[in-house]
Protein backbone atom coordinates (compact mmCIF):
# COMPACT_ATOMS: atom_id res chain seq x y z
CA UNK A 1 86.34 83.53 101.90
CA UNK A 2 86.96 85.69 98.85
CA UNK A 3 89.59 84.41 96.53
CA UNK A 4 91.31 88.42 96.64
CA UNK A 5 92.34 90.48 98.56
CA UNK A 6 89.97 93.60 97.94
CA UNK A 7 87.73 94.82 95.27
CA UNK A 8 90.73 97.04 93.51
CA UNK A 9 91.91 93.53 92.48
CA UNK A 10 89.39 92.96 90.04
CA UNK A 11 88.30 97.25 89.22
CA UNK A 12 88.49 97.72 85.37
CA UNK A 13 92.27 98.61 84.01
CA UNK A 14 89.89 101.77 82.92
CA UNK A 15 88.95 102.69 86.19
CA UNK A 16 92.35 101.88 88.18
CA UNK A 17 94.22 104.19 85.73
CA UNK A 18 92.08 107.07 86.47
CA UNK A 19 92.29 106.25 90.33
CA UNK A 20 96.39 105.50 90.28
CA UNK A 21 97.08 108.57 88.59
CA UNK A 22 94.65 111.01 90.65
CA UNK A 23 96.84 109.73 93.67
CA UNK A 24 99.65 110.26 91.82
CA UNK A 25 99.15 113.97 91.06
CA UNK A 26 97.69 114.79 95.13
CA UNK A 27 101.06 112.71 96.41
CA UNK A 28 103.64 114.58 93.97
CA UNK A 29 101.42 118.07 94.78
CA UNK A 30 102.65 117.70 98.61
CA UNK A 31 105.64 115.86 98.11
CA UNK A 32 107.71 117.94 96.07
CA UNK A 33 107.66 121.06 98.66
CA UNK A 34 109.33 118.50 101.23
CA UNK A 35 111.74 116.31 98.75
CA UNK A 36 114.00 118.67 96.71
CA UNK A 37 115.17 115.65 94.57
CA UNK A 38 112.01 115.33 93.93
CA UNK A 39 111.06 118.51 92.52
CA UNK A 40 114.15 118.71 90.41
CA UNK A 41 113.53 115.40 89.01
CA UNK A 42 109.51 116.87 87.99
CA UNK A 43 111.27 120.37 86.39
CA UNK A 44 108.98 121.35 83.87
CA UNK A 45 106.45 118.49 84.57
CA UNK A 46 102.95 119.99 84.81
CA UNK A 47 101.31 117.89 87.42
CA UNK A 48 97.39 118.60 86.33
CA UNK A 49 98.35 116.73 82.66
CA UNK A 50 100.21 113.44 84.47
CA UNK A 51 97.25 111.56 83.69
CA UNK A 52 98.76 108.80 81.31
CA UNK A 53 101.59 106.22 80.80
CA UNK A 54 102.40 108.80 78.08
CA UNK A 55 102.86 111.90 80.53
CA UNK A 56 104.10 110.05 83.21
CA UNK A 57 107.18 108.54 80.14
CA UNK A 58 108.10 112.64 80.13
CA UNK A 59 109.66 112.46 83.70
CA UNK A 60 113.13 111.22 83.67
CA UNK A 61 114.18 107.80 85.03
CA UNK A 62 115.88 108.34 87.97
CA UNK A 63 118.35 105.23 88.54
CA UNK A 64 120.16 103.51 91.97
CA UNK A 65 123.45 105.31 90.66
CA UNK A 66 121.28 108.41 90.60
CA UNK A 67 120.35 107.32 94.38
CA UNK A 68 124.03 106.67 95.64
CA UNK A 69 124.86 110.00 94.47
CA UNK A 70 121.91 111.91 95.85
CA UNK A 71 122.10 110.42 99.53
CA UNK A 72 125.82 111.23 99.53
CA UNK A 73 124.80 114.62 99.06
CA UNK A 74 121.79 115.25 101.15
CA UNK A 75 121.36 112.95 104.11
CA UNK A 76 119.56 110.48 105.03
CA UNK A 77 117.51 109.83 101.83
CA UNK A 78 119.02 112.05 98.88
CA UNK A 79 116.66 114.67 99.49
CA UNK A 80 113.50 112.25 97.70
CA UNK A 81 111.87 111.77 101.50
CA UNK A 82 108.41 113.84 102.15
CA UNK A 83 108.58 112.24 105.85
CA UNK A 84 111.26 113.77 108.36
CA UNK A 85 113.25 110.69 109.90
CA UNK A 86 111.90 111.80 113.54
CA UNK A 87 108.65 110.62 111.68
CA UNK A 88 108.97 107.25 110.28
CA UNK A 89 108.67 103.84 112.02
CA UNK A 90 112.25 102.55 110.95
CA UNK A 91 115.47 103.65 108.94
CA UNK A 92 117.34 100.88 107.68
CA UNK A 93 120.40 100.02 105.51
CA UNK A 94 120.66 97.66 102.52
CA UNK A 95 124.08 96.90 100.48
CA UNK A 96 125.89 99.51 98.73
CA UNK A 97 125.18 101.55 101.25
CA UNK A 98 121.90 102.65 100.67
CA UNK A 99 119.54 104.27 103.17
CA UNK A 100 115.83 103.43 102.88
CA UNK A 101 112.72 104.96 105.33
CA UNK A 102 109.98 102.55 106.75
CA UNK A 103 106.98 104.69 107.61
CA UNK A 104 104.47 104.22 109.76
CA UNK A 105 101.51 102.91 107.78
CA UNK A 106 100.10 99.66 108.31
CA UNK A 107 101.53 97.40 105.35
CA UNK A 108 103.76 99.48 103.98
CA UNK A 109 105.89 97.68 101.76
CA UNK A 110 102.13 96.28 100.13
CA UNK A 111 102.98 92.98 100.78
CA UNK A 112 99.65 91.39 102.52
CA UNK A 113 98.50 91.18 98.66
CA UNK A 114 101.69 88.58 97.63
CA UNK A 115 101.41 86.83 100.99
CA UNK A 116 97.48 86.72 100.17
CA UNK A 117 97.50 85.41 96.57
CA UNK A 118 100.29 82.41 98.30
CA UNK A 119 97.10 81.54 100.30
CA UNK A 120 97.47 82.82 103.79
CA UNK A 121 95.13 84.06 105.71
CA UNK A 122 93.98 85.32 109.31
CA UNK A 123 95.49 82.80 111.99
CA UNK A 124 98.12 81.40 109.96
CA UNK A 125 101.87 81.26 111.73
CA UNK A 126 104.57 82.66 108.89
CA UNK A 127 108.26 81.13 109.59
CA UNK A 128 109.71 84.95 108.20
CA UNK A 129 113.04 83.54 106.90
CA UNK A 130 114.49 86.89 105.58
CA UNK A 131 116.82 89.17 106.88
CA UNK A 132 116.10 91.32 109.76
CA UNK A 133 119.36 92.58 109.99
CA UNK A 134 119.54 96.39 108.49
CA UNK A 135 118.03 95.46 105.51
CA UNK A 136 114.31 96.12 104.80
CA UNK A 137 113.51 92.07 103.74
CA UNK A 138 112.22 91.04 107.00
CA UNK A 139 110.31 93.58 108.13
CA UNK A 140 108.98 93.71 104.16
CA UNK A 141 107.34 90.29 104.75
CA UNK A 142 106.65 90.72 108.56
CA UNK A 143 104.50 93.81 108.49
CA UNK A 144 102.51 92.25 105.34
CA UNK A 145 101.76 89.44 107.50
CA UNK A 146 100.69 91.71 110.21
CA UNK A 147 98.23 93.34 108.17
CA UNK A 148 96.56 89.91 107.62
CA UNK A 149 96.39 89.05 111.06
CA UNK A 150 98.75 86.28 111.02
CA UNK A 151 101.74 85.69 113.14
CA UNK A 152 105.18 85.68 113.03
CA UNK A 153 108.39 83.62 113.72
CA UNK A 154 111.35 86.26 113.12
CA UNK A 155 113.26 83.61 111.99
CA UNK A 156 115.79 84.96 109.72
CA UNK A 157 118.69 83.87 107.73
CA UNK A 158 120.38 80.74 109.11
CA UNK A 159 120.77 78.84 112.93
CA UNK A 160 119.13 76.11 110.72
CA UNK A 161 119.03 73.68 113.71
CA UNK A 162 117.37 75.87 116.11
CA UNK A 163 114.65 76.81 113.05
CA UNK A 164 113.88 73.03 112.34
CA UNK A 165 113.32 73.02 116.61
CA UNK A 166 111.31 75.68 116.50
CA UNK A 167 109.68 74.76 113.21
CA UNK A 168 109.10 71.22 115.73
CA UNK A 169 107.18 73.03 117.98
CA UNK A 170 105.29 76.09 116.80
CA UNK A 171 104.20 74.20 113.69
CA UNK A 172 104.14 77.40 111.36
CA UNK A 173 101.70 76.88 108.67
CA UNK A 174 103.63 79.49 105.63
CA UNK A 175 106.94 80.36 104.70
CA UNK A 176 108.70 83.52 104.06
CA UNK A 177 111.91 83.15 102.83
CA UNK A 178 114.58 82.51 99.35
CA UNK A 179 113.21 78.85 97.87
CA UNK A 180 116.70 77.59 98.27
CA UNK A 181 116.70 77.63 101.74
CA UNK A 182 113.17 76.31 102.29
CA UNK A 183 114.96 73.29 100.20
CA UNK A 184 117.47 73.68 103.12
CA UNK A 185 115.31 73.04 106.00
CA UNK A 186 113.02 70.65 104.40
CA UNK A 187 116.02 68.67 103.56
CA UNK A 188 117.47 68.37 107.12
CA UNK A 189 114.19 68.00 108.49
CA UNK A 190 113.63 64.93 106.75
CA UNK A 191 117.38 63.83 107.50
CA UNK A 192 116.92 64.28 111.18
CA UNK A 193 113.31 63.08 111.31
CA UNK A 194 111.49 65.98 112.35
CA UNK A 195 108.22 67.02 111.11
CA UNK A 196 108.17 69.70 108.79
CA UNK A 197 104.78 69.05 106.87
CA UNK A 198 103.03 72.15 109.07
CA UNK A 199 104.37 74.21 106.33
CA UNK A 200 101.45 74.33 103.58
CA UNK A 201 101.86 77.61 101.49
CA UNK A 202 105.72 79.68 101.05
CA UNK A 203 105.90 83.04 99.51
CA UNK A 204 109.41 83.00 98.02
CA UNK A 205 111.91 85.83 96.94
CA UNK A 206 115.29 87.04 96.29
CA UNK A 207 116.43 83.84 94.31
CA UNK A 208 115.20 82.47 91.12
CA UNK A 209 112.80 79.58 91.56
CA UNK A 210 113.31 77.18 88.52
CA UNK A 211 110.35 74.79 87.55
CA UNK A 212 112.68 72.04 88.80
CA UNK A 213 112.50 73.21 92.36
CA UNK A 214 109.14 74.54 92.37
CA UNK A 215 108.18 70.61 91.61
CA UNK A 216 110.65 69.56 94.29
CA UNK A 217 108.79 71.91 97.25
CA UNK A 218 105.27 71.23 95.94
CA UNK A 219 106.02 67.08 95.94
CA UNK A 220 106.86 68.08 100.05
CA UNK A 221 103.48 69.48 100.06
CA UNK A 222 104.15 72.99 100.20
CA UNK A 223 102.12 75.03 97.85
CA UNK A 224 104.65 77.90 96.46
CA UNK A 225 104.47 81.23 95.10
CA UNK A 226 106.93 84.04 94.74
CA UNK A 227 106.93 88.21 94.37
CA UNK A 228 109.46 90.35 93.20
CA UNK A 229 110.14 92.95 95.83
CA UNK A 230 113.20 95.50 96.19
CA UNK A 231 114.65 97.27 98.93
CA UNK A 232 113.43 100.82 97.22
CA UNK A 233 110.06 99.68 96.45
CA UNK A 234 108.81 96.93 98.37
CA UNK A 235 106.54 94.01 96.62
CA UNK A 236 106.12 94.95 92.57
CA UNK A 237 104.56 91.86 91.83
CA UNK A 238 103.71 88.64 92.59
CA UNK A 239 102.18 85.41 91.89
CA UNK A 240 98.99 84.07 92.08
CA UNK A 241 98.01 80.39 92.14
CA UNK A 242 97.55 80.45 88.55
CA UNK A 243 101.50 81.34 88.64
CA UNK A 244 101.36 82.66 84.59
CA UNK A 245 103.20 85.76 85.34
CA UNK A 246 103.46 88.35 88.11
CA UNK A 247 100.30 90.46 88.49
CA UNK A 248 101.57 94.00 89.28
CA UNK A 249 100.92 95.41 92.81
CA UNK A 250 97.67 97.75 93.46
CA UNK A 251 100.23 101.34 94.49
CA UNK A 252 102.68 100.79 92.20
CA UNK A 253 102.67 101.68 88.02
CA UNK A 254 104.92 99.96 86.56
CA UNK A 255 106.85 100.69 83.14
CA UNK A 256 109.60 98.45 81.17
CA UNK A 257 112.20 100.53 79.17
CA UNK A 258 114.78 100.16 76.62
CA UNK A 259 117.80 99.43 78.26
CA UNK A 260 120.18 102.53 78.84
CA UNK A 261 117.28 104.74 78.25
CA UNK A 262 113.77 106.56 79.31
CA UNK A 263 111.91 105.50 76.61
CA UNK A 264 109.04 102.72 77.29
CA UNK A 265 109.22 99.95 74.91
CA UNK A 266 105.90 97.72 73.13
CA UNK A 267 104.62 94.98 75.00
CA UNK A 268 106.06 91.86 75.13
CA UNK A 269 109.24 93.69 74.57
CA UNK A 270 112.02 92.88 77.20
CA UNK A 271 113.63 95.72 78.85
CA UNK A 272 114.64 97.63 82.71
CA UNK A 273 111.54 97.58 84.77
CA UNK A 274 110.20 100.99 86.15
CA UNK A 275 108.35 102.01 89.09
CA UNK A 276 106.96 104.61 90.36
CA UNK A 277 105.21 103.55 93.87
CA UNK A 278 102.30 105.59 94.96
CA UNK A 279 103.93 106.27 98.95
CA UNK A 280 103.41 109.45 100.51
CA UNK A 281 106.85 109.12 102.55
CA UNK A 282 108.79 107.92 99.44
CA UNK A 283 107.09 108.79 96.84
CA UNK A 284 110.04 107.11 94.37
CA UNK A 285 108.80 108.42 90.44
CA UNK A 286 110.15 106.47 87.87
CA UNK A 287 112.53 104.28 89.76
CA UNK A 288 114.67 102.48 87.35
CA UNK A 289 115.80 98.82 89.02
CA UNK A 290 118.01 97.94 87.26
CA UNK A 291 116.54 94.31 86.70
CA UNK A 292 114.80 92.66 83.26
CA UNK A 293 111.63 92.25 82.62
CA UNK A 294 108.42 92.24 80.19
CA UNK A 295 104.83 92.59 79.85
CA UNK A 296 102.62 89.84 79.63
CA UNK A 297 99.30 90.34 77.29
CA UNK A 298 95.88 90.02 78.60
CA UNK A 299 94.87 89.53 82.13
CA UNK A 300 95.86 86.70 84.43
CA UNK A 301 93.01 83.61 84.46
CA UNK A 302 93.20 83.87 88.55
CA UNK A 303 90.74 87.10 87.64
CA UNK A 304 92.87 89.81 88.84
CA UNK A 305 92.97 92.59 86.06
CA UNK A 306 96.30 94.68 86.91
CA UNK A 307 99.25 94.07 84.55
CA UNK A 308 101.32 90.96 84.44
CA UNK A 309 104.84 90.99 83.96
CA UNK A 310 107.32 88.05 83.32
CA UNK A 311 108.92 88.27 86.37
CA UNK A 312 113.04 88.84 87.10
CA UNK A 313 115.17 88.07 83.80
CA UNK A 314 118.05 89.02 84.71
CA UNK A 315 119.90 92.89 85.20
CA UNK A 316 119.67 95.79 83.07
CA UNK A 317 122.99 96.84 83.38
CA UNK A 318 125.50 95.72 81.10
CA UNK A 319 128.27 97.96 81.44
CA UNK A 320 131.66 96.40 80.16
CA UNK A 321 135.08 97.12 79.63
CA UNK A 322 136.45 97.07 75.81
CA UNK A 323 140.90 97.86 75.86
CA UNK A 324 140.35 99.53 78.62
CA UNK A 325 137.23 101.58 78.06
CA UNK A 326 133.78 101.22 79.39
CA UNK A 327 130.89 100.91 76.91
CA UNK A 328 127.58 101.53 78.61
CA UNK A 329 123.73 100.99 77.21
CA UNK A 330 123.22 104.01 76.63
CA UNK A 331 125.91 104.39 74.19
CA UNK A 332 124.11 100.98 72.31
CA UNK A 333 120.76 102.61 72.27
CA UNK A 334 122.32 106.03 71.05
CA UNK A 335 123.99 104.42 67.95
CA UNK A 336 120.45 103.11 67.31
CA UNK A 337 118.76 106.41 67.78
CA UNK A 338 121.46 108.09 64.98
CA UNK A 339 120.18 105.54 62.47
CA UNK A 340 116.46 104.89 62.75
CA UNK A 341 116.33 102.43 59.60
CA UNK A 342 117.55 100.04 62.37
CA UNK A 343 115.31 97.58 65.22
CA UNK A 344 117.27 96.14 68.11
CA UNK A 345 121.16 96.67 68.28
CA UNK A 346 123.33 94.23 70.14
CA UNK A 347 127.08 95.17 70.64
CA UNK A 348 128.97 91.67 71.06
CA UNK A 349 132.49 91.47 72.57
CA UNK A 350 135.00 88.71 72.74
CA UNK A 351 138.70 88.00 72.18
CA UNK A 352 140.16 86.69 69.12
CA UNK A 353 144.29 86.29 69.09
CA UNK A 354 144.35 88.14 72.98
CA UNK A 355 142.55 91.43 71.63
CA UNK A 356 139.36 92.69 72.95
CA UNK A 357 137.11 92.64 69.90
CA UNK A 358 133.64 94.00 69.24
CA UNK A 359 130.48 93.90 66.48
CA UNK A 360 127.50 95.71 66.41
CA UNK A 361 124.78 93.05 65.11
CA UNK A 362 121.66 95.52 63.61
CA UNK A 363 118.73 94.58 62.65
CA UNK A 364 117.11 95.79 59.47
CA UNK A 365 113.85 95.45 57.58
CA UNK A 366 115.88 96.78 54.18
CA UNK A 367 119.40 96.79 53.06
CA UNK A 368 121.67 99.31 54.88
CA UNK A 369 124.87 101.03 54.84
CA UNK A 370 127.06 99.57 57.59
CA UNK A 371 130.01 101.83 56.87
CA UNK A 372 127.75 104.97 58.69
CA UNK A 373 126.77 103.19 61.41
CA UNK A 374 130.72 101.61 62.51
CA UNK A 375 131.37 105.91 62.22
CA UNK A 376 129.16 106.13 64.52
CA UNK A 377 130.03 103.38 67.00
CA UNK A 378 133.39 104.46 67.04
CA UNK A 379 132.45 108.37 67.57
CA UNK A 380 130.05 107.50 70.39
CA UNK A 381 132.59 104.79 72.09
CA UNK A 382 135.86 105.70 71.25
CA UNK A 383 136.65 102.20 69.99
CA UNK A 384 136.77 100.61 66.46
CA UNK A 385 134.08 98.12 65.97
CA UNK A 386 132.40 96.12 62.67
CA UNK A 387 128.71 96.42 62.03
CA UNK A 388 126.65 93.44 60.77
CA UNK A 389 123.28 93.89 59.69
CA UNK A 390 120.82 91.15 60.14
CA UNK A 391 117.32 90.30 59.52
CA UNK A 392 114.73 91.67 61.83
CA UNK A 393 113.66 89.35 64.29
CA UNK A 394 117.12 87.42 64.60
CA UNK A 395 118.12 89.20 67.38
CA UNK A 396 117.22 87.30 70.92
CA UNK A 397 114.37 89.31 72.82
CA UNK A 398 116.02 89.35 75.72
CA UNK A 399 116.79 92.95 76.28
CA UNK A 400 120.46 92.64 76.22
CA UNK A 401 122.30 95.22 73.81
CA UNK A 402 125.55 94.13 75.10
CA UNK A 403 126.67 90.68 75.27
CA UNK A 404 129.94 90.03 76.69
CA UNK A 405 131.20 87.01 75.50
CA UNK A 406 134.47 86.92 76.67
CA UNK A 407 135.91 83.72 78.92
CA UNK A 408 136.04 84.15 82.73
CA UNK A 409 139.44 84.15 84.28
């Protein structure tokens, strides 16, 4: 049995950019005349020319405050739908509120690839451990497993006796679910003596999975790998067995920006990871999640050829509060823009004598002027702030350009 899932696995990054962005352009051509949000977002785009990373870095980022606000003005979706709601297979609801369609396609959250790199296959029983309640995460995992011709225990989140009973006696072979609580029910299972050891290969999510644990779960004999999926996208990436990164998903192009902004940033760089996810129902264009990542270099040694990235570091957004006043990312990366002798920027708050104070830590090649750039900090934030210059390369690559350091409580 082949180690991948299809032949697109393993196409040339050559010949999968030319094929991504041809379905690009013939999705956004229909799309637009059905999603109005859509076609304001692409104003002034010319579709025939979004060939490239390049073109496709002209469209604006649209964000999930950008989302809130559009689906409380056009119902159901915010007006970024191509598919009428009498048309899809499921509507459902995930925090915040925010709406989010399930069409009808076989596999449509792309998820059969994740559960298929984890190492199931045809005849395997998934335990399906995520939420079917509203939000999209069970039915995410569910219809991927579907699409491989396996089948499925709805189990859900919690009624952890009745899952170890029914773990008892269906003997699933895979695991859907947050690593944590597979650490749950492998725990009790050994405490009450009931045999868990059907469970071979889990596909984890929605919690980090530390090397610590990942050790712990293998040493029960369950062979782990994880994906990063959202609500709004479905699976972005996932792991493979040789679990050095997360190999992007075939349907999705995938971008990491500076933080606060549209612009991409180099590779290796860390920064907000967006997507734009090749769906003719929800055909989302430069989705910005919110959430931290970076690009890995070269291709993953499992064979696949699609990007890696580094997998979830952490959220994007780093709005604070500074005497009252919110500073946002986008007012970091602006000061930075005003002054291009400077690399990364970090604004860094904390209290000295019960005052809120702040310092904008620059990096320079050459010496610099501070006095310009605290003008400018104060201009663009309203606040008073000092401005140290450092050498470039101090700064933590971490994509943080505000660091709160301030004590809890």
């Amino acid at each position: 049995m082949s180690a991948y899932f299809d032949r697109q696995e393993t196409r040339s990054p050559s010949s999968r950019e030319l094929a991504l962005y041809r379905n690009l352009r013939a999705i956004l051509g229909i799309a637009r005349h059905r999603a109005p949000a859509l076609r304001a977002q692409l104003r002034g785009v010319e579709l025939a020319k979004l060939s490239n990373a390049a073109a496709l870095a002209a469209v604006p980022v649209m964000r999930k405050s950008d989302l809130t606000r559009l689906q409380k003005e056009t119902r159901p979706f915010g007006g970024l739908a191509a598919t009428r709601p009498a048309g899809l297979k499921r509507m459902l609801v995930s925090p915040g509120p925010i709406y989010e369609p399930e069409g009808q396609a076989k596999d449509w959250w792309g998820a059969s690839r994740a559960l298929y790199a984890a190492g199931l296959r045809k005849g395997d029983v998934v335990l399906n451990c995520f939420s079917y309640h509203l939000t999209p995460g069970g039915h995410i995992m569910e219809s991927g497993a579907h699409a491989l011709s396996c089948a499925v225990i709805p189990a859900g989140v919690g009624n952890t006796e009745q899952q170890l009973e029914a773990i008892q006696y269906l003997a699933p072979s895979g695991y859907c679910g947050t690593p944590d609580f597979l650490k749950i029910l492998l725990d009790k299972a050994r405490d009450a003596k009931i045999d868990a050891s059907s469970i071979k290969r889990a596909l984890v999510s929605g919690a980090a999975l530390p090397a610590s644990l990942r050790a712990e779960l293998e040493k029960a004999g369950v062979a782990v790998a994880q994906c990063y999926a959202t609500a709004d996208l479905g699976v972005i990436a996932y792991e493979s067995q040789s679990t050095e990164g997360m190999i992007v998903n075939e349907g999705c192009l995938v971008e990491i920006v500076k933080p606060g902004t549209d612009d991409p940033v180099p590779e290796g760089e860390v920064g907000e990871v967006v997507v734009t996810r090749l769906n003719a129902d929800y055909p989302l264009l430069r989705f910005g999640t919110g959430d931290l990542s970076a690009v890995l270099p070269g291709q993953s040694p499992c064979g696949r050829t699609n990007m890696r990235i580094r997998g979830w570091l952490g959220r994007a957004d780093q709005t604070t509060k500074v005497k009252g006043m919110f500073v946002h990312p986008s007012q970091v990366a602006e000061i930075a823009s005003r002054h291009p002798e400077l690399g990364r920027v970090r604004l860094v708050v904390w209290r000295e004598k019960e005052q809120d104070v702040m310092v904008l830590r620059a990096e320079s090649k050459s010496q610099c002027n501070a006095a310009p750039i605290a003008d400018t900090l104060q201009s663009i934030t309203k606040l008073r702030g000092s401005v140290e210059i450092v050498a470039a390369g101090s700064l933590p690559n971490d994509g943080k350009v505000i660091a709160d350091e301030r004590p809890v409580g």
